[in-house]
Protein backbone atom coordinates (compact mmCIF):
# COMPACT_ATOMS: atom_id res chain seq x y z
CA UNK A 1 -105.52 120.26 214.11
CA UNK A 2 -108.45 120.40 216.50
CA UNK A 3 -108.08 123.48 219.07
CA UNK A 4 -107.01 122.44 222.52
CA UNK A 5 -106.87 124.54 226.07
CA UNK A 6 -103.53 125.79 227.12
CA UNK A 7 -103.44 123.17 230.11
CA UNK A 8 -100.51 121.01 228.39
CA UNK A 9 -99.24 123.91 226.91
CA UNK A 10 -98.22 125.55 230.26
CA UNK A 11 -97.23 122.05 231.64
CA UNK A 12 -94.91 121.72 229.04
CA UNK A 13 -94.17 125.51 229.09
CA UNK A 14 -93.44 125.39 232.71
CA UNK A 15 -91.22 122.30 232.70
CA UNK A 16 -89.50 123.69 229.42
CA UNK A 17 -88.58 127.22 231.18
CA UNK A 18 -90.50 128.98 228.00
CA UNK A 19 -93.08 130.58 226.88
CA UNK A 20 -96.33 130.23 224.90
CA UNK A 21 -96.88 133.49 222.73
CA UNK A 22 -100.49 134.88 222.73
CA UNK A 23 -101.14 137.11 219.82
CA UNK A 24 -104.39 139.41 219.31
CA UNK A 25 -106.18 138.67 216.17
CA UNK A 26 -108.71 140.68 214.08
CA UNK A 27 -109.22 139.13 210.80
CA UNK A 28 -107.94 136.85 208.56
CA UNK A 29 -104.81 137.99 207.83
CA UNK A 30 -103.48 138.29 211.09
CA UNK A 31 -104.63 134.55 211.73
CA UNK A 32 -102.67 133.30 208.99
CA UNK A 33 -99.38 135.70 209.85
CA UNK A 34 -99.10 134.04 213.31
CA UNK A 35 -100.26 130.72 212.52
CA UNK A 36 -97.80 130.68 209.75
CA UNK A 37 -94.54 131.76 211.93
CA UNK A 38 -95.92 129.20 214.72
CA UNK A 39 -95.92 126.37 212.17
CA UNK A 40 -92.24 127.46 210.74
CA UNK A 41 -91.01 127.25 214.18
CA UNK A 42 -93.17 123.89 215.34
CA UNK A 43 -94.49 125.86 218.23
CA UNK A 44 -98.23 125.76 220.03
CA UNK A 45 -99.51 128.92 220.22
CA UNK A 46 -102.46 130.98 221.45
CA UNK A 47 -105.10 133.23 219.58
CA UNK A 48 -106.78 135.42 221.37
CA UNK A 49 -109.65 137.83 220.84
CA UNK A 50 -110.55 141.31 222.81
CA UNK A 51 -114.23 141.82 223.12
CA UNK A 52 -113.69 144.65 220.50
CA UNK A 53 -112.23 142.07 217.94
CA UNK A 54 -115.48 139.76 218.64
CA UNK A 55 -117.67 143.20 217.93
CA UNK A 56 -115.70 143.79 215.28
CA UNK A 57 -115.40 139.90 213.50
CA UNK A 58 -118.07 138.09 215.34
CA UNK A 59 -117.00 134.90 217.14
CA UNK A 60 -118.39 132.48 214.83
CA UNK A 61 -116.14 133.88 212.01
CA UNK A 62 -113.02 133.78 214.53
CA UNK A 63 -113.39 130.42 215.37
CA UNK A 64 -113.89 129.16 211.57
CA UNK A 65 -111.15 130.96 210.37
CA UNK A 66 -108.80 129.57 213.19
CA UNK A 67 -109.90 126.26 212.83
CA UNK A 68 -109.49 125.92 209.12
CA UNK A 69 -106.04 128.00 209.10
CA UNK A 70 -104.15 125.88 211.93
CA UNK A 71 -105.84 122.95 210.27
CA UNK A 72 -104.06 123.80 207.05
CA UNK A 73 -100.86 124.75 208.86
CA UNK A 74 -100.83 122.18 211.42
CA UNK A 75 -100.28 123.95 214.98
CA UNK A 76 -101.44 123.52 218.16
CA UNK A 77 -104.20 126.37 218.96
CA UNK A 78 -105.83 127.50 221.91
CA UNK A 79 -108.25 130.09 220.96
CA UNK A 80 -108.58 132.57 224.20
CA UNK A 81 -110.74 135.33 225.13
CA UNK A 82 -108.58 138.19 226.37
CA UNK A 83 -109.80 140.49 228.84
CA UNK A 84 -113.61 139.35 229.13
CA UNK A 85 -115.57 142.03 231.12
CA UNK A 86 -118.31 139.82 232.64
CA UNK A 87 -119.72 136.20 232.21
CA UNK A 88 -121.91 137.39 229.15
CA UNK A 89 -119.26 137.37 227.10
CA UNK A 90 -117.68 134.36 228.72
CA UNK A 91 -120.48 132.64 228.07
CA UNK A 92 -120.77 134.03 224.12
CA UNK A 93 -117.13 132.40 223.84
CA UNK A 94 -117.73 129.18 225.43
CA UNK A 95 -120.97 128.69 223.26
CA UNK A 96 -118.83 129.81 220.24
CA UNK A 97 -116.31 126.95 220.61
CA UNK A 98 -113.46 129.03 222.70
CA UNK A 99 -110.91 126.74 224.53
CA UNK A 100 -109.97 129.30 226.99
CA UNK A 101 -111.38 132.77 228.50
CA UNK A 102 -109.69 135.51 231.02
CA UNK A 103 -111.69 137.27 233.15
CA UNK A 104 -110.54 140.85 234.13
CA UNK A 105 -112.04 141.30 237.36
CA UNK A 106 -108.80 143.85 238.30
CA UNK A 107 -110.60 146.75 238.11
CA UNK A 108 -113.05 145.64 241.14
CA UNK A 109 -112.79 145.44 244.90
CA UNK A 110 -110.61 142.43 246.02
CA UNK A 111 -113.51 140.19 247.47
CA UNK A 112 -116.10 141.44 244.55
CA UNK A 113 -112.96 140.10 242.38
CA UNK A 114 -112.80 136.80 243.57
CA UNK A 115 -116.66 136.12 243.63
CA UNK A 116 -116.84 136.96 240.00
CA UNK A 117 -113.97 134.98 239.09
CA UNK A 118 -114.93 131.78 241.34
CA UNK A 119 -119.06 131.97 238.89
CA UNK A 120 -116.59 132.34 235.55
CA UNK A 121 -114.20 129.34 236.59
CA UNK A 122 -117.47 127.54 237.87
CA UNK A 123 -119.21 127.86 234.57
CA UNK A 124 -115.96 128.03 232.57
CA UNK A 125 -114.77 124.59 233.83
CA UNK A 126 -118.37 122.42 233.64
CA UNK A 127 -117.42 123.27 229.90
CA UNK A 128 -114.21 122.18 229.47
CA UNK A 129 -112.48 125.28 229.45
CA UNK A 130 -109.87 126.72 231.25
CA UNK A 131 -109.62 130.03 232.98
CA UNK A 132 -107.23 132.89 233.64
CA UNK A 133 -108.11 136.05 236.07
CA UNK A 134 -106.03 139.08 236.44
CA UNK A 135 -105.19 140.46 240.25
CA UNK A 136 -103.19 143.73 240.32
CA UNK A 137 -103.85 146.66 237.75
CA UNK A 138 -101.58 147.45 234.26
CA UNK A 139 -101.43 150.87 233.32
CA UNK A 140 -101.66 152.08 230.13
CA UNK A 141 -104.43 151.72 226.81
CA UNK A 142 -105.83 148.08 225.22
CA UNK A 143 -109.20 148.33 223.55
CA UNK A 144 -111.57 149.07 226.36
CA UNK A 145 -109.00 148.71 229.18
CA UNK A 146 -107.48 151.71 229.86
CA UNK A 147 -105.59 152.23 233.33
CA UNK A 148 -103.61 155.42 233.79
CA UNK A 149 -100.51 155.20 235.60
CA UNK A 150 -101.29 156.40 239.42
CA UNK A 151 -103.71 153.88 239.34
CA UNK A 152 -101.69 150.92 238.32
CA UNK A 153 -100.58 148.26 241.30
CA UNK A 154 -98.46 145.44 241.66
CA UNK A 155 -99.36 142.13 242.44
CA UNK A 156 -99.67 141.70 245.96
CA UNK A 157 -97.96 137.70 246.64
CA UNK A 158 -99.99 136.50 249.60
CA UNK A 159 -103.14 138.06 247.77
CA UNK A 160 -102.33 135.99 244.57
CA UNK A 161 -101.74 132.83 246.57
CA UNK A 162 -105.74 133.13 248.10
CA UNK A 163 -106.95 134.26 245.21
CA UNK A 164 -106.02 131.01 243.18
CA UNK A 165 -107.13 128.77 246.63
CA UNK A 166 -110.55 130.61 246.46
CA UNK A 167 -111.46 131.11 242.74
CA UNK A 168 -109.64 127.15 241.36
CA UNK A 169 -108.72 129.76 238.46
CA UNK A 170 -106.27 127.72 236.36
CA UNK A 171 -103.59 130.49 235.26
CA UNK A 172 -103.11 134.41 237.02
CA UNK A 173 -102.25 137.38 235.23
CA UNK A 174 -100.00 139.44 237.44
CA UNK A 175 -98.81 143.09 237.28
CA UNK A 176 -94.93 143.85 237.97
CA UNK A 177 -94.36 146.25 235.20
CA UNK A 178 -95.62 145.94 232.06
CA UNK A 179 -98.16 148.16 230.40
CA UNK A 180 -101.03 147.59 227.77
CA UNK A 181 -100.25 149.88 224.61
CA UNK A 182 -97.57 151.28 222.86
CA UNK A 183 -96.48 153.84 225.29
CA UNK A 184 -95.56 151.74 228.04
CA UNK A 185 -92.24 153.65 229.49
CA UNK A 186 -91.56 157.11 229.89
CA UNK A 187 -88.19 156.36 231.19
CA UNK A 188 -86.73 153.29 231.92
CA UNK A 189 -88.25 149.70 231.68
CA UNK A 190 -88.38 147.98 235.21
CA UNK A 191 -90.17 144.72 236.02
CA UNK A 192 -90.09 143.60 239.43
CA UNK A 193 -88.26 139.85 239.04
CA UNK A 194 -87.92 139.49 242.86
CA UNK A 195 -92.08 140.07 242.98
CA UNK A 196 -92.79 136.96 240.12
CA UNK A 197 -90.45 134.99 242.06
CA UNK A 198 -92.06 135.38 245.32
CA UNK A 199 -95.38 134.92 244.02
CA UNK A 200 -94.04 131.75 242.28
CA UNK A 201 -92.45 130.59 245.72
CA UNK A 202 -95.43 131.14 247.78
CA UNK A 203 -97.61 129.82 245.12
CA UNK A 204 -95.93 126.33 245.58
CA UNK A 205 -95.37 126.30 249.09
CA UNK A 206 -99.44 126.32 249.41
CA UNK A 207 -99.58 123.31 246.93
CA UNK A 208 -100.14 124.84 243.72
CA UNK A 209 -96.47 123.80 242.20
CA UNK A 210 -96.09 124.75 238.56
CA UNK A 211 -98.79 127.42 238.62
CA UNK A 212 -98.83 129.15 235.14
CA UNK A 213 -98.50 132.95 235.70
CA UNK A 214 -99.10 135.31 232.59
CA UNK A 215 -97.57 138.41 231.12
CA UNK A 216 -100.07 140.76 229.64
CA UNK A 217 -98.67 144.38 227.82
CA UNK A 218 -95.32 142.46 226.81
CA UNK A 219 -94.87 143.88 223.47
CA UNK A 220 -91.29 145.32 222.33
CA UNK A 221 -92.45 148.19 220.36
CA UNK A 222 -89.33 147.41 217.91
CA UNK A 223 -87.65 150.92 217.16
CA UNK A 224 -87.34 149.74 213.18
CA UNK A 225 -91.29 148.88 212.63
CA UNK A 226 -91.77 152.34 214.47
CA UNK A 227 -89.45 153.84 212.51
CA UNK A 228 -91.11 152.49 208.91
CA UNK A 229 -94.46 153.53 210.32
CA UNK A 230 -93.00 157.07 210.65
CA UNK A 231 -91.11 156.81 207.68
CA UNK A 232 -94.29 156.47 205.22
CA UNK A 233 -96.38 158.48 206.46
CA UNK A 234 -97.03 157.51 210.14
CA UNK A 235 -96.69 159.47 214.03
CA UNK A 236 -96.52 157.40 216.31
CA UNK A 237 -93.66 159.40 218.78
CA UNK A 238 -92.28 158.86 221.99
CA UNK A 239 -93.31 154.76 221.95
CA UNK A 240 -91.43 152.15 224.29
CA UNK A 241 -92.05 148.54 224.83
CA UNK A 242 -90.36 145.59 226.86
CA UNK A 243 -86.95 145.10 226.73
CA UNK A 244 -86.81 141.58 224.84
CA UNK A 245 -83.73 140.13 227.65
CA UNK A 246 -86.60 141.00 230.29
CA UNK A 247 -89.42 138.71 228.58
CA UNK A 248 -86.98 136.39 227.59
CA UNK A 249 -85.90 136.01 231.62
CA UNK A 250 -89.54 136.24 232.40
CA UNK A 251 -90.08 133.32 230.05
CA UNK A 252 -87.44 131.44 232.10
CA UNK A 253 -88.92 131.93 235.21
CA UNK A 254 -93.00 130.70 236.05
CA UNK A 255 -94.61 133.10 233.20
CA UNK A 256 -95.75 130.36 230.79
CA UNK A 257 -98.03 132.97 229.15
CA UNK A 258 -96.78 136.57 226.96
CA UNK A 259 -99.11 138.77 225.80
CA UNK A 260 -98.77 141.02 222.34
CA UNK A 261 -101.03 142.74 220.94
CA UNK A 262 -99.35 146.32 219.56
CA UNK A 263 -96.73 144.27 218.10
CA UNK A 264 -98.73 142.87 215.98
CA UNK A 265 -101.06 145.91 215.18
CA UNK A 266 -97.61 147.88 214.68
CA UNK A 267 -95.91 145.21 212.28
CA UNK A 268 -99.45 144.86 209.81
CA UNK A 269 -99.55 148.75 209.91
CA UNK A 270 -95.91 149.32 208.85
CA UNK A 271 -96.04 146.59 205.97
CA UNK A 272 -99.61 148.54 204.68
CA UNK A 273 -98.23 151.98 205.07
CA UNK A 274 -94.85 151.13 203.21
CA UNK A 275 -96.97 149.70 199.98
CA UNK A 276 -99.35 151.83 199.51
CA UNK A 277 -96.11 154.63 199.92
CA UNK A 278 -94.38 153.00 197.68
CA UNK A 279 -96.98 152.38 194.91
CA UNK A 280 -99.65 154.93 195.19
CA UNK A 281 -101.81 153.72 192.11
CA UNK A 282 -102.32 150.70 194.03
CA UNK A 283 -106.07 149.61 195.17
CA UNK A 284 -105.85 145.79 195.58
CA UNK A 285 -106.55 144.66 199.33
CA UNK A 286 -104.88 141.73 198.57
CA UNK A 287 -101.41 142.91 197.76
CA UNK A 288 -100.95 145.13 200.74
CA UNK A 289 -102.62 142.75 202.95
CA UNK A 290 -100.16 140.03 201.96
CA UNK A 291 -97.11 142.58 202.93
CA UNK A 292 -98.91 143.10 206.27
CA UNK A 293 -99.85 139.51 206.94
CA UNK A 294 -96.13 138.72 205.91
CA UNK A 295 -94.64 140.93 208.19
CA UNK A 296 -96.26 139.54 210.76
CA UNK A 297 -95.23 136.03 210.22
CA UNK A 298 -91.54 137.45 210.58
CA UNK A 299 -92.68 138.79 214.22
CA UNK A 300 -94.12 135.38 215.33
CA UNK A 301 -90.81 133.35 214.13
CA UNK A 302 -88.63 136.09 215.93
CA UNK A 303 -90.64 136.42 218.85
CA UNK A 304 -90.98 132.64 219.38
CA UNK A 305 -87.07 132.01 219.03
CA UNK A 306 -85.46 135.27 220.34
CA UNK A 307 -88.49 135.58 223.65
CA UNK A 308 -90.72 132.60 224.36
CA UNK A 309 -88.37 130.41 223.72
CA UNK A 310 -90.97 127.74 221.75
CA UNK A 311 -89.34 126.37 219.07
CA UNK A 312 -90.03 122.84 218.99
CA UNK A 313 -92.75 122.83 221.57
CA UNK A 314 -95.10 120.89 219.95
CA UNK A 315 -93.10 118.04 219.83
C-alpha cells in the first residue's frame, strides 16, 4: 500500500462518527504491532513520529520500515510528524517522504502562532502534504513537550475558528482536558464536551463544515498493563489516563484524530518486563521483542473497536 495523507481519512472519519488512531512509533517492532492490529481490524491508521523518535531512528529508516510493513500487511498509512518544533524539521519530514506534519506553535504568542503556522501550511501544502497546528496548551510530559499544569489552557472557540481562516491549516489540535504522559489526572478525568462542540458549531457556521479536530494525550493508562509493569519489576505509581467512554464519545463527535503514545510505550514495556521476569537466562532480542510487539497488536485491535470506532474503515 502506498502511504496516503489523512485528508480521506478524516472525511470518512467525520461522516462515519469515528476515529482514526495515531500511534507513536520508535522502531520496528512497534511498526509491525500497530500495523498488524490495523490490518486485523481493516482499519486506516496513522504513524507518527516525535522529533525524538526521528533523533533516535532517523527518518529515512521510519519511512522504509513503514512502507514495506503496511505494504506487507495491506493498510492504509499516513505517516505524520507529531509535534514538529519549527519548519526545519517540517521540512526534514517532507523531504523524507512524510504524508502529514503538526506544527506545535502552542507554546507561542497567539499572532507569532499563526504566522508560523500559515509558512508551515504554505510550504507543507506546495508539497502535497497536509497540516495540523495545535491552539490551546496540554499539560503534562511527551518527549520534549512538557507543560505543567497552571500553565495548561483550553481552547478558546472564536480563537480556533480565526486561526483555521488565517493559517488554511487542514486539521486543529485542541485542548479540553487531556494531558500528554502517563500521569494525566490527579483526581477525576473531565473533558469539556460542551467546549468541542462549540468549537465544532462555530467552526461550520464560518464555512469550514466537517473540520477534523484532534485529540492529543488520549491514552487510557489501562490499570492491568500498569499493574504487570509493577508486578515484574516496574514503579510506575499513581498513573491515570482517559476514561475509554470519554474518547469513545469524543470519537462520535468532530475529533477524527486520537493520539497515544504511553499506551503503547506502557503495553511493549509490560510484555519485555514480564519475559525477561519470567525467564531470566534469557538474552535473545527477538523473543522478548516479539512479546512486546505482540502486546501491542492486542492494544491497536482493542483500541480501534472499543474507542475509534474503525473497524472496517478502509472499506
Amino acid at each position: 500500500m502506498a502511504l496516503v495523507t489523512t485528508k480521506e481519512m478524516f472525511e470518512k472519519a467525520f461522516k462515519g462518527n469515528y476515529a482514526i488512531g495515531a500511534f507513536n512509533i520508535n522502531n520496528m517492532e512497534i511498526i509491525q504491532g500497530v500495523l498488524k492490529g490495523a490490518a486485523n481490524k481493516n482499519s486506516a491508521v496513522i504513524l507518527q513520529c516525535s522529533k525524538s523518535a526521528l533523533k533516535y531512528a532517523g527518518p529515512k529508516c521510519l519511512l522504509k520500515m513503514v512502507e514495506s510493513i503496511s505494504e506487507e500487511y495491506g493498510v492504509d498509512v499516513a505517516l505524520h510528524l507529531d509535534h514538529g518544533p519549527d519548519l526545519e524539521t517540517i521540512k526534514l519530514c517532507v523531504e523524507n517522504g512524510f504524508t502529514s506534519v503538526m506544527f506545535d506553535g502552542s507554546h507561542y504568542d497567539y499572532e507569532e502562532n499563526v504566522a508560523k503556522t500559515k509558512e508551515v501550511v504554505e510550504y507543507a501544502h506546495a508539497h502535497g502534504v497536509v497540516v495540523e497546528a495545535e491552539l490551546g496548551k496540554l499539560a503534562g510530559v511527551e518527549d520534549d513537550v512538557k507543560v505543567d499544569a497552571a500553565h495548561a489552557t483550553y481552547t478558546d472557540p472564536d480563537q480556533a475558528v480565526d486561526f483555521v481562516k488565517r493559517t488554511g491549516v487542514d486539521s486543529l489540535a485542541i485542548a479540553i482536558g487531556t494531558s500528554h504522559g502517563a500521569y494525566k489526572f490527579k483526581g477525576e478525568a473531565k473533558l469539556d464536551f460542551d467546549r468541542l462542540a462549540t468549537i465544532t458549531e462555530k467552526l461550520e457556521a464560518n464555512g469550514f463544515k466537517n473540520f477534523p479536530i484532534v485529540l492529543h494525550g488520549a491514552s487510557s493508562v489501562d490499570p492491568a498493563v500498569i499493574e504487570m509493569c509493577n508486578k515484574y519489576g516496574g514503579s510506575i505509581k499513581g498513573a491515570s489516563g482517559i476514561p475509554i467512554d470519554m474518547l469513545r464519545k469524543a470519537s462520535s463527535m468532530a475529533v477524527c484524530k486520537i493520539n497515544m503514545d504511553t499506551d503503547i510505550r506502557l503495553a511493549m514495556t509490560a510484555g519485555i518486563r514480564k519475559t525477561l521476569a519470567e525467564k531470566p537466562d534469557n538474552f535473545d532480542p527477538r523473543s522478548y521483542l516479539s512479546v512486546g510487539r505482540d502486546m501491542i497488536e492486542q492494544l491497536v485491535e482493542y483500541k480501534i473497536e472499543n474507542v475509534l470506532g474503525s473497524v472496517d474503515s478502509m472499506k
